[in-house]
PDB file of N, CA and C in Angstrom:
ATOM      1  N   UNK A   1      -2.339   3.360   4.550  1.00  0.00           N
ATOM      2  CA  UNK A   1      -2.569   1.921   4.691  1.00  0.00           C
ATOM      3  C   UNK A   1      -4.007   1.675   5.128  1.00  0.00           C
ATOM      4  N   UNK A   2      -4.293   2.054   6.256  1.00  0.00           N
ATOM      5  CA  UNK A   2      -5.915   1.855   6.809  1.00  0.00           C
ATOM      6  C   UNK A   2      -7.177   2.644   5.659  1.00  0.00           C
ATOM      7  N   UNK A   3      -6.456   3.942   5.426  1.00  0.00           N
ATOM      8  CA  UNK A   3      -7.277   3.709   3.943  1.00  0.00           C
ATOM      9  C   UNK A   3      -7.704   2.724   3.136  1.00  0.00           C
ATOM     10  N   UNK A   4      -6.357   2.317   2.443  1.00  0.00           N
ATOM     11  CA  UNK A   4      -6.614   1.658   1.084  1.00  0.00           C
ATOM     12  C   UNK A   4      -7.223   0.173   1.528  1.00  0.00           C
ATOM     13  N   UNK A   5      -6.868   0.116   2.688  1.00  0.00           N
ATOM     14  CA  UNK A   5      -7.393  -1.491   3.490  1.00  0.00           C
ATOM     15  C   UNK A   5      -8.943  -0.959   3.864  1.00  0.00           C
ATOM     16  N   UNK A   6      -9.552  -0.264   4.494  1.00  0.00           N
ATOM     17  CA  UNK A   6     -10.909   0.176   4.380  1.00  0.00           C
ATOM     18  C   UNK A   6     -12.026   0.413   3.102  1.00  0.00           C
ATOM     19  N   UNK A   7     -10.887   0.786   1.781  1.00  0.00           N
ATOM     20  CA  UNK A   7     -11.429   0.740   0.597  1.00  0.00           C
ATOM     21  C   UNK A   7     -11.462  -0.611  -0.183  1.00  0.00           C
ATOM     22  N   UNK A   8     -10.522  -1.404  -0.028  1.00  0.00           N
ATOM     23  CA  UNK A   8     -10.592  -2.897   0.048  1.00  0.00           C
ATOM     24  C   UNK A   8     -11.432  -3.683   0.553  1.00  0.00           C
ATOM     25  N   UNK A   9     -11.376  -3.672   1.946  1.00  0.00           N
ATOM     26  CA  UNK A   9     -12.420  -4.619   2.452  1.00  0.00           C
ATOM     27  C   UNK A   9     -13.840  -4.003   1.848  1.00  0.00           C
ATOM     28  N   UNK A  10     -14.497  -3.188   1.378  1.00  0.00           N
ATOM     29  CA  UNK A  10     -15.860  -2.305   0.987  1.00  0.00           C
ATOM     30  C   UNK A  10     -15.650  -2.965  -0.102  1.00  0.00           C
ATOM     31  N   UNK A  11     -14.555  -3.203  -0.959  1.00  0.00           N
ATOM     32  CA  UNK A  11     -15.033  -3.411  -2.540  1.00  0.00           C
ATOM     33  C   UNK A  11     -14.668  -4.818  -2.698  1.00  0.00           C
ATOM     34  N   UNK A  12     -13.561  -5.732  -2.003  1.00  0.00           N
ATOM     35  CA  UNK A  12     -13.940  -7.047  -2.345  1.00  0.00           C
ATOM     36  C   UNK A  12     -13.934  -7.902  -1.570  1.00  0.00           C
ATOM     37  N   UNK A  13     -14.580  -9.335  -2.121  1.00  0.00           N
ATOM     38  CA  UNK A  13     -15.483  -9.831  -1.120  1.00  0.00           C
ATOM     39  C   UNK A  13     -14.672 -10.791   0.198  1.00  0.00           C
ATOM     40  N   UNK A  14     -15.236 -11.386   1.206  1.00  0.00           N
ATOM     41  CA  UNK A  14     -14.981 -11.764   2.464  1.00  0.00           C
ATOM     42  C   UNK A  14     -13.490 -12.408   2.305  1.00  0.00           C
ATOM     43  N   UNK A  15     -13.800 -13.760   1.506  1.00  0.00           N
ATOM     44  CA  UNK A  15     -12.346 -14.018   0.666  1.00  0.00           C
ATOM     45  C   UNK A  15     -11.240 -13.154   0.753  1.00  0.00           C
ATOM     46  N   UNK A  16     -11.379 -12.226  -0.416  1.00  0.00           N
ATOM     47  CA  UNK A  16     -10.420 -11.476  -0.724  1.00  0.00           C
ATOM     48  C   UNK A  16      -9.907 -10.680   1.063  1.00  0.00           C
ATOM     49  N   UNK A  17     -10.916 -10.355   1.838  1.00  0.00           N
ATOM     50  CA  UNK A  17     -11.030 -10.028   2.732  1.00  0.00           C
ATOM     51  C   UNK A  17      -9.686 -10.576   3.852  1.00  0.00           C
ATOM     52  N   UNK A  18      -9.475 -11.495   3.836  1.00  0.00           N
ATOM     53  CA  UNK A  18      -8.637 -12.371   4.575  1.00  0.00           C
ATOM     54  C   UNK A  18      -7.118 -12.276   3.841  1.00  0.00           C
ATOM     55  N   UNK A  19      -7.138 -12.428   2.539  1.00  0.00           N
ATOM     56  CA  UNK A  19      -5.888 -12.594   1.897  1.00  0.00           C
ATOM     57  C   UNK A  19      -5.348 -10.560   2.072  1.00  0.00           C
ATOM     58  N   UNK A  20      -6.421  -9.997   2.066  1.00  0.00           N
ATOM     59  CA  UNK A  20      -5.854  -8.438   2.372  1.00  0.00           C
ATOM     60  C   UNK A  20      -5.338  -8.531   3.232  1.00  0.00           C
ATOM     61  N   UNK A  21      -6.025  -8.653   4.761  1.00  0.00           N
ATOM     62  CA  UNK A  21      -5.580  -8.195   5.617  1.00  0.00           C
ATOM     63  C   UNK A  21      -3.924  -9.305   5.921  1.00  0.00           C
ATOM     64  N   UNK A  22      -4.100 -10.349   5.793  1.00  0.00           N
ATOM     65  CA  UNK A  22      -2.365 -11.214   5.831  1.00  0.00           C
ATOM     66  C   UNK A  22      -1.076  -9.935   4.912  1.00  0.00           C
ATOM     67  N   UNK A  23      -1.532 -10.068   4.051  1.00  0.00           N
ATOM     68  CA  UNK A  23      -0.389  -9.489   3.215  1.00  0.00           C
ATOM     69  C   UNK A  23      -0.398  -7.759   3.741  1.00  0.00           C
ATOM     70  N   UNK A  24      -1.657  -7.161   4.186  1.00  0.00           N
ATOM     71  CA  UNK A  24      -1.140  -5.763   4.887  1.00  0.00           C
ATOM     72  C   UNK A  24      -0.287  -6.115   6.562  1.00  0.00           C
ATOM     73  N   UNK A  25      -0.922  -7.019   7.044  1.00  0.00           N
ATOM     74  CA  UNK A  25      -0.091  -7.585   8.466  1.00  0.00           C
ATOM     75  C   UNK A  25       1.667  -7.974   7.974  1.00  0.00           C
ATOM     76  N   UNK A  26       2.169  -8.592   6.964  1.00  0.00           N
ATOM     77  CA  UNK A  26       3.006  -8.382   6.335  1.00  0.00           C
ATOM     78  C   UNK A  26       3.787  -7.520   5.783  1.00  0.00           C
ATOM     79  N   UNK A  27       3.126  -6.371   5.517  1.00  0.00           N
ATOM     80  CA  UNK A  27       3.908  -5.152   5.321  1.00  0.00           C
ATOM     81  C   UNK A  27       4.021  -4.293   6.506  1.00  0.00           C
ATOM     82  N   UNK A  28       3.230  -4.431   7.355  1.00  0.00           N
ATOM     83  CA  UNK A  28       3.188  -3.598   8.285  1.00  0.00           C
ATOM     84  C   UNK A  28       4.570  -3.877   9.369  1.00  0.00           C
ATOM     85  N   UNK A  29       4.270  -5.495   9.616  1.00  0.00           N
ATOM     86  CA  UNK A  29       5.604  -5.957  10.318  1.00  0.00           C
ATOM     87  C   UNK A  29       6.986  -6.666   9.405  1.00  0.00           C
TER      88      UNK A  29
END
């Protein structure tokens, strides 16, 4: 998870940035 979320936030932008991290906070809990 903190991988593919570290390779995420590096490749897209601030935006996308926000909608990642909700939907990984979502899987996580």
């Amino acid at each position: 998870m903190i991988r593919i979320d570290s390779i995420w936030l590096a490749t897209e932008p601030m935006d996308m940035r926000a909608g990642t991290e909700t939907a990984l906070a979502r899987v996580v809990a």
